[in-house]
C-alpha atoms as a PDB file:
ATOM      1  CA  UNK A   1      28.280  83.178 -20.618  1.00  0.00           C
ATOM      2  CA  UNK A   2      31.729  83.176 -20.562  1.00  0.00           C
ATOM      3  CA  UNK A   3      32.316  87.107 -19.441  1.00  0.00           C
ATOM      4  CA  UNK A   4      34.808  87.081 -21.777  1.00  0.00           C
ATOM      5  CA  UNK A   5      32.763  89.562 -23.744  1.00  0.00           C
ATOM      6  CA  UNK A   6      31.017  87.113 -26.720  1.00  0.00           C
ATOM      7  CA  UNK A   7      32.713  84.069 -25.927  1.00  0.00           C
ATOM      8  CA  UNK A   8      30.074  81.630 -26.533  1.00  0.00           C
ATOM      9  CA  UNK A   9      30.917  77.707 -26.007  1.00  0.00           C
ATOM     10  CA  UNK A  10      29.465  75.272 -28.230  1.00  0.00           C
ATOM     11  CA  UNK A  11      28.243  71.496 -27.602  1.00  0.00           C
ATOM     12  CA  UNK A  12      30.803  69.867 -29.060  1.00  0.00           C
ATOM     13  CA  UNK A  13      33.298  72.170 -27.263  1.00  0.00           C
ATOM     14  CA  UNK A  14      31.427  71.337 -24.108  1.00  0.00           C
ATOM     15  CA  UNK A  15      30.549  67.345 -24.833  1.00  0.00           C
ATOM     16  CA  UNK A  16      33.560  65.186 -26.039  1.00  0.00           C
ATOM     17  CA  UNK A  17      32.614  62.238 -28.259  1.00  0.00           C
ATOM     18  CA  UNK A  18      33.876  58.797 -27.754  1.00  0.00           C
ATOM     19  CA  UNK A  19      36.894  58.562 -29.761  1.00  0.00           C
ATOM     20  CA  UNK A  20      37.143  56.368 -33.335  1.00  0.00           C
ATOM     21  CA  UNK A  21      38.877  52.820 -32.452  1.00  0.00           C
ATOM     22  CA  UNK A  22      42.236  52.470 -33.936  1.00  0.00           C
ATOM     23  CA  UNK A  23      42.442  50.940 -37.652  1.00  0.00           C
ATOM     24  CA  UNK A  24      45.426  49.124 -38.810  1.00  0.00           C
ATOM     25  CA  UNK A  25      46.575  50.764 -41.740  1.00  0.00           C
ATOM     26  CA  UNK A  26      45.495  48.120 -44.631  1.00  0.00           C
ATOM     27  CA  UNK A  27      48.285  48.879 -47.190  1.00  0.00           C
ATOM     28  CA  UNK A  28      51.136  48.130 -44.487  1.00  0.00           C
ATOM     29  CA  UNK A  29      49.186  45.114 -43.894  1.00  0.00           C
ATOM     30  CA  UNK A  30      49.161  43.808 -47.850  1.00  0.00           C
ATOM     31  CA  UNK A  31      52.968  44.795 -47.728  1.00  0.00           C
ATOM     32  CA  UNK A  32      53.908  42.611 -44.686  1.00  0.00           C
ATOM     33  CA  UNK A  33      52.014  39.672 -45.903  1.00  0.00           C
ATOM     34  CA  UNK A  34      53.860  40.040 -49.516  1.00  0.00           C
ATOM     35  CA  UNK A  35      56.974  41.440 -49.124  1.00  0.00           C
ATOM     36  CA  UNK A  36      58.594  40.134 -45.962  1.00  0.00           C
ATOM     37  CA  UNK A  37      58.608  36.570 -44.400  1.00  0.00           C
ATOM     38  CA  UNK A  38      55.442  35.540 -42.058  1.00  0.00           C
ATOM     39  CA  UNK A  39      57.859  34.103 -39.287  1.00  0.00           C
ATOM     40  CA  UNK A  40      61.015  36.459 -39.780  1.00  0.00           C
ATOM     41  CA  UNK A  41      59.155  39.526 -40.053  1.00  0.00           C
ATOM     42  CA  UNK A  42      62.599  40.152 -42.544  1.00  0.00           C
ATOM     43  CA  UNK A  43      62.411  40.515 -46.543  1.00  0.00           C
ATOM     44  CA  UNK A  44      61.266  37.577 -48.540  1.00  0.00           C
ATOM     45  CA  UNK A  45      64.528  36.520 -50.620  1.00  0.00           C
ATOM     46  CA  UNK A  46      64.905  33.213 -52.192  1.00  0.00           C
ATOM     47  CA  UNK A  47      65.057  30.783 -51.764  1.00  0.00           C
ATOM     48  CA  UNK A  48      61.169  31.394 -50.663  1.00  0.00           C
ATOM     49  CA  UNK A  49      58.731  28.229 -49.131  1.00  0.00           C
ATOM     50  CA  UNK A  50      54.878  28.168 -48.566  1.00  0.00           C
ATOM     51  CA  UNK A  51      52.719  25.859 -46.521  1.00  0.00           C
ATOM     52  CA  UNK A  52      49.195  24.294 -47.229  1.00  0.00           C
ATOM     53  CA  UNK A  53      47.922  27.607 -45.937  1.00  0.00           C
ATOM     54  CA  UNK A  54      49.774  29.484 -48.634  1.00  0.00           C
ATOM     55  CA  UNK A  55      51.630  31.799 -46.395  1.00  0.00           C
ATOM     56  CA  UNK A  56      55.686  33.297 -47.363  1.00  0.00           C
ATOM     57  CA  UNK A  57      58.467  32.443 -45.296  1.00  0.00           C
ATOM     58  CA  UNK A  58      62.265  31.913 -46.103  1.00  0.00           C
ATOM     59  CA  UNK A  59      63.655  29.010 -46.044  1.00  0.00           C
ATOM     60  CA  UNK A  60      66.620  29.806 -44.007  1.00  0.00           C
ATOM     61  CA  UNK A  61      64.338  31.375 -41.234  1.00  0.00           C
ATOM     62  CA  UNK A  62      61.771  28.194 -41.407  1.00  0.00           C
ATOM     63  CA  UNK A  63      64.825  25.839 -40.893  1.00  0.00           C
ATOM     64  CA  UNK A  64      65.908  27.586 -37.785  1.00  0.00           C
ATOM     65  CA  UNK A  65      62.593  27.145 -36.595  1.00  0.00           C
ATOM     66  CA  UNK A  66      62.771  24.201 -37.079  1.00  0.00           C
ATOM     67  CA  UNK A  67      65.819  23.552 -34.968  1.00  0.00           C
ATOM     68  CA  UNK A  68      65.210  25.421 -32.337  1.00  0.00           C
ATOM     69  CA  UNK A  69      61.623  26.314 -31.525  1.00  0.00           C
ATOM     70  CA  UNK A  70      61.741  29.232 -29.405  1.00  0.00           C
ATOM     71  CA  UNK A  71      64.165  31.043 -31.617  1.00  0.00           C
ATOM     72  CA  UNK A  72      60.815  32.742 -32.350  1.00  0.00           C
ATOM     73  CA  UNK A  73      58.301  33.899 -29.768  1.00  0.00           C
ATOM     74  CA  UNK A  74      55.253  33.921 -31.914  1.00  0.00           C
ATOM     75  CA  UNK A  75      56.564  31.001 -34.094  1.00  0.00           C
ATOM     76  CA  UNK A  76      54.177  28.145 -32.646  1.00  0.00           C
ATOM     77  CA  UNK A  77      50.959  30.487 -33.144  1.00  0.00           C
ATOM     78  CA  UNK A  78      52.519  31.384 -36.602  1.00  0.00           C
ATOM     79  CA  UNK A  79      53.422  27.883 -37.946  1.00  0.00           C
ATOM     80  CA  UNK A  80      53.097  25.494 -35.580  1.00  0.00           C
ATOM     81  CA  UNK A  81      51.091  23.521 -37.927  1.00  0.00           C
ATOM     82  CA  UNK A  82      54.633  22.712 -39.982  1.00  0.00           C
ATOM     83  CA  UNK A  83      56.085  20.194 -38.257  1.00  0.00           C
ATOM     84  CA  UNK A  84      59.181  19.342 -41.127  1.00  0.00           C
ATOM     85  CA  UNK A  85      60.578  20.720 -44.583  1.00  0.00           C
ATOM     86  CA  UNK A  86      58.434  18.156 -46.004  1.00  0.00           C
ATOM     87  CA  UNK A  87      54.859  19.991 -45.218  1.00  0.00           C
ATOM     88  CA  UNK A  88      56.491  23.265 -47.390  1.00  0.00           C
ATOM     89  CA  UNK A  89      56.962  23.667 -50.996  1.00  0.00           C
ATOM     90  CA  UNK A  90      59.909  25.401 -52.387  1.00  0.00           C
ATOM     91  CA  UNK A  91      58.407  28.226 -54.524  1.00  0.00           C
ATOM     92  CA  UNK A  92      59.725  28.720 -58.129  1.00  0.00           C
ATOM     93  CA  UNK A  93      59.232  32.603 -58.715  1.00  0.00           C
ATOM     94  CA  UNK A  94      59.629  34.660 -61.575  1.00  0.00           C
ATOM     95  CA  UNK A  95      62.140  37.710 -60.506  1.00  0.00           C
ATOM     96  CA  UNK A  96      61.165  40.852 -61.857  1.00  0.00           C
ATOM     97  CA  UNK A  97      63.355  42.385 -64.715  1.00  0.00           C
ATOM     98  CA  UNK A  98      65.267  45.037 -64.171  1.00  0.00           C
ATOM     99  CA  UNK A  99      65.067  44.393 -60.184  1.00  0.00           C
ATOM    100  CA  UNK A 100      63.932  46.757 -58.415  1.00  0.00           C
ATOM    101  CA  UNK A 101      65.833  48.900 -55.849  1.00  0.00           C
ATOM    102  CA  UNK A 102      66.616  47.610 -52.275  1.00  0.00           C
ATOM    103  CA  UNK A 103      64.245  49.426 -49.606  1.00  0.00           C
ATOM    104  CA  UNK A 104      61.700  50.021 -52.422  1.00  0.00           C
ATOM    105  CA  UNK A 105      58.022  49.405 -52.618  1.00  0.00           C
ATOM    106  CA  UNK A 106      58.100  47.612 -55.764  1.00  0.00           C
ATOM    107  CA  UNK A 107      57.512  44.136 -55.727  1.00  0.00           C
ATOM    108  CA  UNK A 108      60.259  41.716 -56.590  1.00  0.00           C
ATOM    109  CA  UNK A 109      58.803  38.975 -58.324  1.00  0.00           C
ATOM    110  CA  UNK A 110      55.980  38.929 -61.129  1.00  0.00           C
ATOM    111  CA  UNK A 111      53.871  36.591 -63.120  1.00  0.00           C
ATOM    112  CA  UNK A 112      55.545  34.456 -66.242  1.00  0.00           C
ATOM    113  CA  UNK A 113      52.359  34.786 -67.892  1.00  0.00           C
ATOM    114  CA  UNK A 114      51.185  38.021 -67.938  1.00  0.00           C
ATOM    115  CA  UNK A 115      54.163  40.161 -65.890  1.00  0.00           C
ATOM    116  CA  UNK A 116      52.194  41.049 -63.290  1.00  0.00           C
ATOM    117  CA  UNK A 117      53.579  42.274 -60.001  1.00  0.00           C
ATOM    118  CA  UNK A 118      53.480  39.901 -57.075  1.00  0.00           C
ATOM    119  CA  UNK A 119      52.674  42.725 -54.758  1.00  0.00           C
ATOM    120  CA  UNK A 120      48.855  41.886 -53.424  1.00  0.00           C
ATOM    121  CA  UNK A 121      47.023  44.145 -55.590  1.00  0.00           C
ATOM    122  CA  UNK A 122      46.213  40.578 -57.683  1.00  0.00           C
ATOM    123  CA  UNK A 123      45.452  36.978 -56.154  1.00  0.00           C
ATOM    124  CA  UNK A 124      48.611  34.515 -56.933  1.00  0.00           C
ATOM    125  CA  UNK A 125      48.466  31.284 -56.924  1.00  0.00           C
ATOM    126  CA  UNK A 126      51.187  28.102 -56.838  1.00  0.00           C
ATOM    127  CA  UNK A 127      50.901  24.221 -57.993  1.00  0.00           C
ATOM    128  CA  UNK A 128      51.982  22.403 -54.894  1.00  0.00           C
ATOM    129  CA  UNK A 129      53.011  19.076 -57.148  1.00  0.00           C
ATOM    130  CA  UNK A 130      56.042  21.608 -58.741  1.00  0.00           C
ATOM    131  CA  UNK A 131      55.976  24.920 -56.766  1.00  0.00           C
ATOM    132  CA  UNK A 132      55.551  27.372 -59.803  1.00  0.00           C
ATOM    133  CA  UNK A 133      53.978  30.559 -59.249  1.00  0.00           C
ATOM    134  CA  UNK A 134      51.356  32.214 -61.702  1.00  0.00           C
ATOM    135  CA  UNK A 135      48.709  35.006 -60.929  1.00  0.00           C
ATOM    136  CA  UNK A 136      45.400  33.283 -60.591  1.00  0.00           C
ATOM    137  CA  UNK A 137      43.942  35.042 -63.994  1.00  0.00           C
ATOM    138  CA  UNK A 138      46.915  34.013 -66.144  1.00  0.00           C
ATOM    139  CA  UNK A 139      46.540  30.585 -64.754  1.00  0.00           C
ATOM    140  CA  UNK A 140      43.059  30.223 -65.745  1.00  0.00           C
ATOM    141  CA  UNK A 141      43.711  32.016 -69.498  1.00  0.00           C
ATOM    142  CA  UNK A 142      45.723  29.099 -69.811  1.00  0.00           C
ATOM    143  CA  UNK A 143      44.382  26.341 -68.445  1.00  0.00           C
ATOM    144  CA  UNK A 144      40.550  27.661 -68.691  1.00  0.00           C
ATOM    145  CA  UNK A 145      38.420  28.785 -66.511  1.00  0.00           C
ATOM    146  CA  UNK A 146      35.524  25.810 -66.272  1.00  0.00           C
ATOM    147  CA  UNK A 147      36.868  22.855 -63.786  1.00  0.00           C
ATOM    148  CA  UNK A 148      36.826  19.155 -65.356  1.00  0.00           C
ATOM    149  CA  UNK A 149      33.944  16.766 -65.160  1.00  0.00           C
ATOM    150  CA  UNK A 150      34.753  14.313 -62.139  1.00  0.00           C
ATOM    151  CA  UNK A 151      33.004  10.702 -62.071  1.00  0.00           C
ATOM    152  CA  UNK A 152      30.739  10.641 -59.271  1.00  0.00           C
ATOM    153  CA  UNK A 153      32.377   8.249 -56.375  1.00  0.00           C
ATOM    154  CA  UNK A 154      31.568   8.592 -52.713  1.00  0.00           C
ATOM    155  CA  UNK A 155      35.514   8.347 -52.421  1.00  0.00           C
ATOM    156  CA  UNK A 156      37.083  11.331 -52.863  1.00  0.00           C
ATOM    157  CA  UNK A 157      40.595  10.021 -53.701  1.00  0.00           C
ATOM    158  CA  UNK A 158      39.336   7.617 -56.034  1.00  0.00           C
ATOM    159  CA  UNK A 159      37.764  10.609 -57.538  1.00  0.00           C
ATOM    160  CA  UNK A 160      41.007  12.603 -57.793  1.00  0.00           C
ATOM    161  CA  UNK A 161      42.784   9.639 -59.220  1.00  0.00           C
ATOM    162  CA  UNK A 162      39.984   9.712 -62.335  1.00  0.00           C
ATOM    163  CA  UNK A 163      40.060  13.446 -62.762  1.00  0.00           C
ATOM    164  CA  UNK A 164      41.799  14.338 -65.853  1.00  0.00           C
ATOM    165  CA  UNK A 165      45.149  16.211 -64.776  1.00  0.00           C
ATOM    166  CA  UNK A 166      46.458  19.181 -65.840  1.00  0.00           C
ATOM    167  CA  UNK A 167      50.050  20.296 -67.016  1.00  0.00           C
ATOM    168  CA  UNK A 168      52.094  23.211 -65.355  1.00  0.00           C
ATOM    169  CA  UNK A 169      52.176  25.489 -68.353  1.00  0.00           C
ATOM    170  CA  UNK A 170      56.174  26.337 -67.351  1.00  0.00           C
ATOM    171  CA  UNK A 171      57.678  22.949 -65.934  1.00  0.00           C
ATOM    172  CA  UNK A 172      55.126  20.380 -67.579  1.00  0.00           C
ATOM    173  CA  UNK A 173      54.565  18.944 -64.395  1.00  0.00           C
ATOM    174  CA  UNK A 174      51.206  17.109 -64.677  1.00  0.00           C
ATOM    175  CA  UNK A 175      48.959  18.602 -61.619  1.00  0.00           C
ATOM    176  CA  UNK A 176      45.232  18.044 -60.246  1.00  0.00           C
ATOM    177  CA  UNK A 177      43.268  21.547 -60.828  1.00  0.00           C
ATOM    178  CA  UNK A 178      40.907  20.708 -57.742  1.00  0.00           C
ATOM    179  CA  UNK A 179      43.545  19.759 -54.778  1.00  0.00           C
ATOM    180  CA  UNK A 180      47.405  20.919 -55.874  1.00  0.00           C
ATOM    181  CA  UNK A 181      46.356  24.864 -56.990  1.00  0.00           C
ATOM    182  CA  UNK A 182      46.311  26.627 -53.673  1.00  0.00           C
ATOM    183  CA  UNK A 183      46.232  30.478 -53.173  1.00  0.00           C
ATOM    184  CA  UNK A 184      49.061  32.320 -51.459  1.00  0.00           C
ATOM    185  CA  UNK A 185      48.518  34.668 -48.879  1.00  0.00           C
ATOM    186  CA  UNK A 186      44.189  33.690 -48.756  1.00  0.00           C
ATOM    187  CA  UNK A 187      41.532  35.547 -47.129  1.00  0.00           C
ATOM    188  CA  UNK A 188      40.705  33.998 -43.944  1.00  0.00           C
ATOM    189  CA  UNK A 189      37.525  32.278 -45.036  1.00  0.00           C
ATOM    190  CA  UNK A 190      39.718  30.716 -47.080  1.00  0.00           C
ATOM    191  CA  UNK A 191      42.752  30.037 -45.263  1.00  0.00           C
ATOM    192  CA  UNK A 192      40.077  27.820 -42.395  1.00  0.00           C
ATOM    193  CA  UNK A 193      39.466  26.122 -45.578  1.00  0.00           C
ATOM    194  CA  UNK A 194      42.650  25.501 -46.390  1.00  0.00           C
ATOM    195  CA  UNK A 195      43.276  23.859 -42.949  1.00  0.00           C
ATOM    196  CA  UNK A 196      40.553  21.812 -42.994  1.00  0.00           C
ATOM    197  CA  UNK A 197      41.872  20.077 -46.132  1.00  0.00           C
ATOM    198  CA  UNK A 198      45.003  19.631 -44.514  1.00  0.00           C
ATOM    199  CA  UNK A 199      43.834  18.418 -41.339  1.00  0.00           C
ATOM    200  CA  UNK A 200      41.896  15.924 -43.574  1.00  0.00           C
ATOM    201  CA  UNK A 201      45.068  14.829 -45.234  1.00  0.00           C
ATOM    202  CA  UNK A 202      47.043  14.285 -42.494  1.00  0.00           C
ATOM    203  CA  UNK A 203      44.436  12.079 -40.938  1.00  0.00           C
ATOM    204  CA  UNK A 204      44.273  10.005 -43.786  1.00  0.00           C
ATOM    205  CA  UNK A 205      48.617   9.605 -44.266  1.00  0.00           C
ATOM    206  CA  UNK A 206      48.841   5.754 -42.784  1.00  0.00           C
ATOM    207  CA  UNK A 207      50.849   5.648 -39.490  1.00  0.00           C
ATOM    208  CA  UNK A 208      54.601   5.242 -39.573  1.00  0.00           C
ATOM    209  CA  UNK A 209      55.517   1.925 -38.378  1.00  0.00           C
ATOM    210  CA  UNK A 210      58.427   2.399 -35.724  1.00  0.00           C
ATOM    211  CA  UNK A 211      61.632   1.971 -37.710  1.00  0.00           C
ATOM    212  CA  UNK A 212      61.609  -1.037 -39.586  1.00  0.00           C
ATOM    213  CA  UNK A 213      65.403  -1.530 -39.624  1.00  0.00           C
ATOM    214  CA  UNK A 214      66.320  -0.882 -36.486  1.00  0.00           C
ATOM    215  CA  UNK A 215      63.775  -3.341 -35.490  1.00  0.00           C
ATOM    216  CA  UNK A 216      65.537  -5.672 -38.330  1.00  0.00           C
ATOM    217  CA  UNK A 217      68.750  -5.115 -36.793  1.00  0.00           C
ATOM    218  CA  UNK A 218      67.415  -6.011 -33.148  1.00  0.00           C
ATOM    219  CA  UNK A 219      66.032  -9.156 -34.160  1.00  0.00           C
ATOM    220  CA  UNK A 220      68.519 -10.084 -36.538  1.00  0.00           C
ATOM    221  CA  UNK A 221      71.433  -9.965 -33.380  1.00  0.00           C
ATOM    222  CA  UNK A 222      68.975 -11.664 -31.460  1.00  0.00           C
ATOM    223  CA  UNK A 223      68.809 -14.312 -33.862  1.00  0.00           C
ATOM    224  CA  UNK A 224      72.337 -14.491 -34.536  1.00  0.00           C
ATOM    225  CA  UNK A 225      73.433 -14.863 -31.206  1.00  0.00           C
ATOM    226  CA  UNK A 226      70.851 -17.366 -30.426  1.00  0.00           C
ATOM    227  CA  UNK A 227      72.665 -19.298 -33.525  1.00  0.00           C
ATOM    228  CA  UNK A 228      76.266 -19.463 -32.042  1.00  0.00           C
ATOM    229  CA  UNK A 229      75.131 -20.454 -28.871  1.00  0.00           C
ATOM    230  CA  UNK A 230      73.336 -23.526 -30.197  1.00  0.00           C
ATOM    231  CA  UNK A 231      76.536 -24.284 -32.373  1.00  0.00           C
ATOM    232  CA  UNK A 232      78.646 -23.719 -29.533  1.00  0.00           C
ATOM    233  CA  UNK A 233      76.512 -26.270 -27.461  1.00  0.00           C
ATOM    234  CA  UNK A 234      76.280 -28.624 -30.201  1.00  0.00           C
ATOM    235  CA  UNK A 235      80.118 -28.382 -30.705  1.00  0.00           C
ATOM    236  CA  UNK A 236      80.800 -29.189 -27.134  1.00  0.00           C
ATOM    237  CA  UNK A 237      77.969 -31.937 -27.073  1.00  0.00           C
ATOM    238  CA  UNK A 238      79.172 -33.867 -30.083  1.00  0.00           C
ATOM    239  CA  UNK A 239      82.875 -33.304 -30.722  1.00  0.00           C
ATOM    240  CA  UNK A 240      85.369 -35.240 -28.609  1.00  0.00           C
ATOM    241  CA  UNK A 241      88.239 -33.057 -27.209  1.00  0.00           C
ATOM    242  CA  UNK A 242      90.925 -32.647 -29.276  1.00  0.00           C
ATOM    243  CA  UNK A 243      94.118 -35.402 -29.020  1.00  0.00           C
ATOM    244  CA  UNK A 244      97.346 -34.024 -27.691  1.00  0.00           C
ATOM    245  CA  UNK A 245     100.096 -33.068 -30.385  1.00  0.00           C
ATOM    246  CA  UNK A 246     102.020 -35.961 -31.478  1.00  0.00           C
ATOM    247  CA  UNK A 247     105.926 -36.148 -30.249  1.00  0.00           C
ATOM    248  CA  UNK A 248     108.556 -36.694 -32.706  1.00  0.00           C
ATOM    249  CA  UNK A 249     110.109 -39.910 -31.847  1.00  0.00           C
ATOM    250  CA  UNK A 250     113.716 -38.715 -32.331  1.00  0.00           C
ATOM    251  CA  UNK A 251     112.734 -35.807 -30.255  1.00  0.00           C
ATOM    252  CA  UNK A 252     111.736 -38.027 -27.644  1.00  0.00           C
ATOM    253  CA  UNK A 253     114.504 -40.661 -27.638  1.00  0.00           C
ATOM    254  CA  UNK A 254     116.868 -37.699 -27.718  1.00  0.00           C
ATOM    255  CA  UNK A 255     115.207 -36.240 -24.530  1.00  0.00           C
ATOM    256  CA  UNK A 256     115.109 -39.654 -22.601  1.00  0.00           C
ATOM    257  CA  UNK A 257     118.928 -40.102 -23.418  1.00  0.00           C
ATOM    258  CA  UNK A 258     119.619 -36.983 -22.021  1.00  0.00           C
ATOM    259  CA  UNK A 259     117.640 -36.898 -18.944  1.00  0.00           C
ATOM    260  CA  UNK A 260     119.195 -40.707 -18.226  1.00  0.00           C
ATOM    261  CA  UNK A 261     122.828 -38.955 -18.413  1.00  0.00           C
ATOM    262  CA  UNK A 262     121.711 -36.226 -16.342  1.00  0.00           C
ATOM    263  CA  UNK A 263     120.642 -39.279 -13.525  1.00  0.00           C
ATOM    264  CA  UNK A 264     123.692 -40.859 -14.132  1.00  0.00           C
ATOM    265  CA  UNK A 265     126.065 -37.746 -13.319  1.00  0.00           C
ATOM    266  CA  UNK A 266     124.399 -36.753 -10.297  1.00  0.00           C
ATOM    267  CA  UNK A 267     124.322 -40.391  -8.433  1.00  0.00           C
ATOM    268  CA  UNK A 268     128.525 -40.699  -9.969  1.00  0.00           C
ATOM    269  CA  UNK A 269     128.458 -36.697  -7.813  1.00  0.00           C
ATOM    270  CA  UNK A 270     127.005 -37.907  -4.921  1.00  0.00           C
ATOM    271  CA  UNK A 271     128.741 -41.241  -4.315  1.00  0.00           C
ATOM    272  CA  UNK A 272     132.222 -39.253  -4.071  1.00  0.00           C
ATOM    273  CA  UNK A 273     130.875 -36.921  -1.847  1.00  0.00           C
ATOM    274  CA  UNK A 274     132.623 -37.107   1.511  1.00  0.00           C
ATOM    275  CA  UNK A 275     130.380 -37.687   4.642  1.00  0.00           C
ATOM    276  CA  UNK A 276     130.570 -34.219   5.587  1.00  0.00           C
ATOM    277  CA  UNK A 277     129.533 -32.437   2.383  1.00  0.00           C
ATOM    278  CA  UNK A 278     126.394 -34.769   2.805  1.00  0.00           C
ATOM    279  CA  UNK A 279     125.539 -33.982   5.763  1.00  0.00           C
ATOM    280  CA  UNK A 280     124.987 -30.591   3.644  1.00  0.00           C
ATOM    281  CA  UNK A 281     122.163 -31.731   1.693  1.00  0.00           C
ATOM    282  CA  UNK A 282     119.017 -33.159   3.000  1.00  0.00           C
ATOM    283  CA  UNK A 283     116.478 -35.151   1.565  1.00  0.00           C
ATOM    284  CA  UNK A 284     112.631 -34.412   2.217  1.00  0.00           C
ATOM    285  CA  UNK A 285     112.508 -37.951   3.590  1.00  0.00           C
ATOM    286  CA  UNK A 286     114.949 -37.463   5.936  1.00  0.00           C
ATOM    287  CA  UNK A 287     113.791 -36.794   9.806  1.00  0.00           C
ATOM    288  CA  UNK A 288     114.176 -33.360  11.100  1.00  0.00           C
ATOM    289  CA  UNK A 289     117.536 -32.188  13.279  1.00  0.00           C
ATOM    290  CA  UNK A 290     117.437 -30.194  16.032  1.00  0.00           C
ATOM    291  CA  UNK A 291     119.116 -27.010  15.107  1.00  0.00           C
ATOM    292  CA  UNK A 292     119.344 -23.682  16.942  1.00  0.00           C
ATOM    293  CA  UNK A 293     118.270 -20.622  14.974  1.00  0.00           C
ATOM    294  CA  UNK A 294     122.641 -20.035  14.566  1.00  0.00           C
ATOM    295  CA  UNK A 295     123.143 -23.263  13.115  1.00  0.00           C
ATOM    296  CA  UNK A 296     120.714 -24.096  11.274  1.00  0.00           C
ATOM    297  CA  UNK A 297     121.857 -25.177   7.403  1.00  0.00           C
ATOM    298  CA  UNK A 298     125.387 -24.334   8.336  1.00  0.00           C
ATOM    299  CA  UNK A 299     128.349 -26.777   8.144  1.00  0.00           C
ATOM    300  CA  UNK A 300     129.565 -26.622  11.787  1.00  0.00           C
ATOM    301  CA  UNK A 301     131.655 -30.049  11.801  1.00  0.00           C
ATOM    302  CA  UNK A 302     134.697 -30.294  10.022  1.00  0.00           C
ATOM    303  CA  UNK A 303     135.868 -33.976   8.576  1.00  0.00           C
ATOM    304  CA  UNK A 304     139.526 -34.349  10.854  1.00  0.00           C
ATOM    305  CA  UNK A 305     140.960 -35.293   7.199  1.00  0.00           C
ATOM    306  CA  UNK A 306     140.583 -31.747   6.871  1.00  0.00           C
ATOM    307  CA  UNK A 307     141.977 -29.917   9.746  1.00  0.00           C
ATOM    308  CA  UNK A 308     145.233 -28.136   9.500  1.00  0.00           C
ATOM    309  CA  UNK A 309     148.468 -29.010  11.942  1.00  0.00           C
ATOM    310  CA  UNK A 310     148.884 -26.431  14.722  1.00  0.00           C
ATOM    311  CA  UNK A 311     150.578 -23.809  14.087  1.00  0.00           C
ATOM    312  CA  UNK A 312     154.454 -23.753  15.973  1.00  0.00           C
ATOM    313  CA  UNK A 313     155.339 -21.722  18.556  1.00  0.00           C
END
């Protein structure tokens, strides 16, 4: 067929099948999700947070998020559902002992029950009330396995408040079995439950009035000002003005003496004044000379009492 001598091509040489899609390799996938933060894609070291969908981030990393929301591109589609510190819980974990090796693929942190790794091969759980960490079968050997008998209310957080509580078997923290144990790193049938019970919460937190003190503060300056303007108008409506400072009568008689023999001095001053040196001196009642621009206020007469013999020659 081929005159190649014997050569003969076969189908699948000569028919090519469609090739096998691409599958993400499922252990790197289980390492990601346990062994390095969601948001950071960088290893999980603690201090270490979850939210209400139980997924790993550090804290550091989440806080810069925070701060600055396109510090990471994928962060909104990641968690955009955080919107403060106050949705996460701080995670108390158990660090493994001896730790291992940096770079290695042993997981850091195990169980305080029952030692076992924190590496996805077992479901972990944490109590959200006090953040501890247990694998979800050493929980239950603990606490038990059956969930308690809940008194039958059409309100569920009636029902909560009547459920008998449990107690975190490392911190003592008193916890409700039904609504604070939730499952890090869930499947996704889970993790859509997850959000609906935290979209359910957050619709019924009451609305934040709009800050009650600065709205205080407002009205109390309001009211305060109001206040001194009515005393000030009261003040000026009822009070007389205020009588003048009363004069030492020493002070006074002193000042009268003085100003008399002042008066005195001056009229002694001017009645030995020649006619001349008056003529110096005018008085605003006194009618206006005709003076050129050269003359004017200058003493151009001189008293003939006061001129000088001539000279001899």
């Amino acid at each position: 067929m081929g005159n190649d001598g014997g050569s003969i091509p076969d189908r699948r040489d000569l028919v090519k099948n469609k090739p096998k899609a691409e599958q993400a390799d499922k252990a790197n996938q289980i390492r990601a999700l346990w062994f390095f933060c969601a948001l950071s894609k960088r290893p999980l070291q603690e201090p270490v947070v979850s939210c209400a969908l139980g997924k790993l981030y550090n804290k550091d990393t989440l806080i810069e998020y925070l701060l600055d929301k396109s510090a990471y591109g994928d962060g909104e589609t990641i968690c955009g559902h955080i919107r403060s510190l106050k949705d996460v819980r701080t995670l108390k974990l158990t660090p493994r002992s001896p730790p291992p090796s940096p770079g290695s693929d042993i997981a850091k942190f195990v169980c305080p029950l029952n030692l076992k790794e924190m590496n996805g091969a077992y479901p972990f759980v944490y109590i959200h009330t006090c953040g501890c960490v247990f694998s979800q079968s050493g929980l239950k050997a603990v606490i038990g396995s059956t969930l308690p008998s809940k008194t039958p209310s059409n309100d569920e957080d009636s029902a909560v408040d009547k459920e008998q509580l449990d107690v975190c078997p490392q911190c003592a923290t008193k916890f409700s079995r039904s609504i604070d144990v939730l499952t890090i790193n869930p499947s996704r049938e889970e993790e859509e439950h997850l959000r609906t019970m935290m979209e359910l919460r957050r619709s019924r937190e009451p609305v934040k009035p709009k800050s009650k003190k600065r709205k205080a503060n407002a009205e109390g300056a309001v009211e305060d000002n109001s206040a001194v303007a009515k005393k000030k108008k009261d003040s000026t409506d009822t009070h007389s003005p205020s009588p003048a400072p009363a004069i030492n009568p020493a002070v006074s008689a002193a000042s009268k003496a003085l100003a008399s023999s002042l008066v005195a001095e001056e009229a002694k001053r001017k009645a030995n004044m020649s006619d001349a040196v008056k003529s110096l001196y005018r008085s605003k009642h006194d009618q206006p000379r005709k003076e050129t621009f050269t003359t004017m206020g200058t003493f151009t007469r001189v008293s003939p009492s006061l001129r000088s013999p001539p000279s001899p020659i």
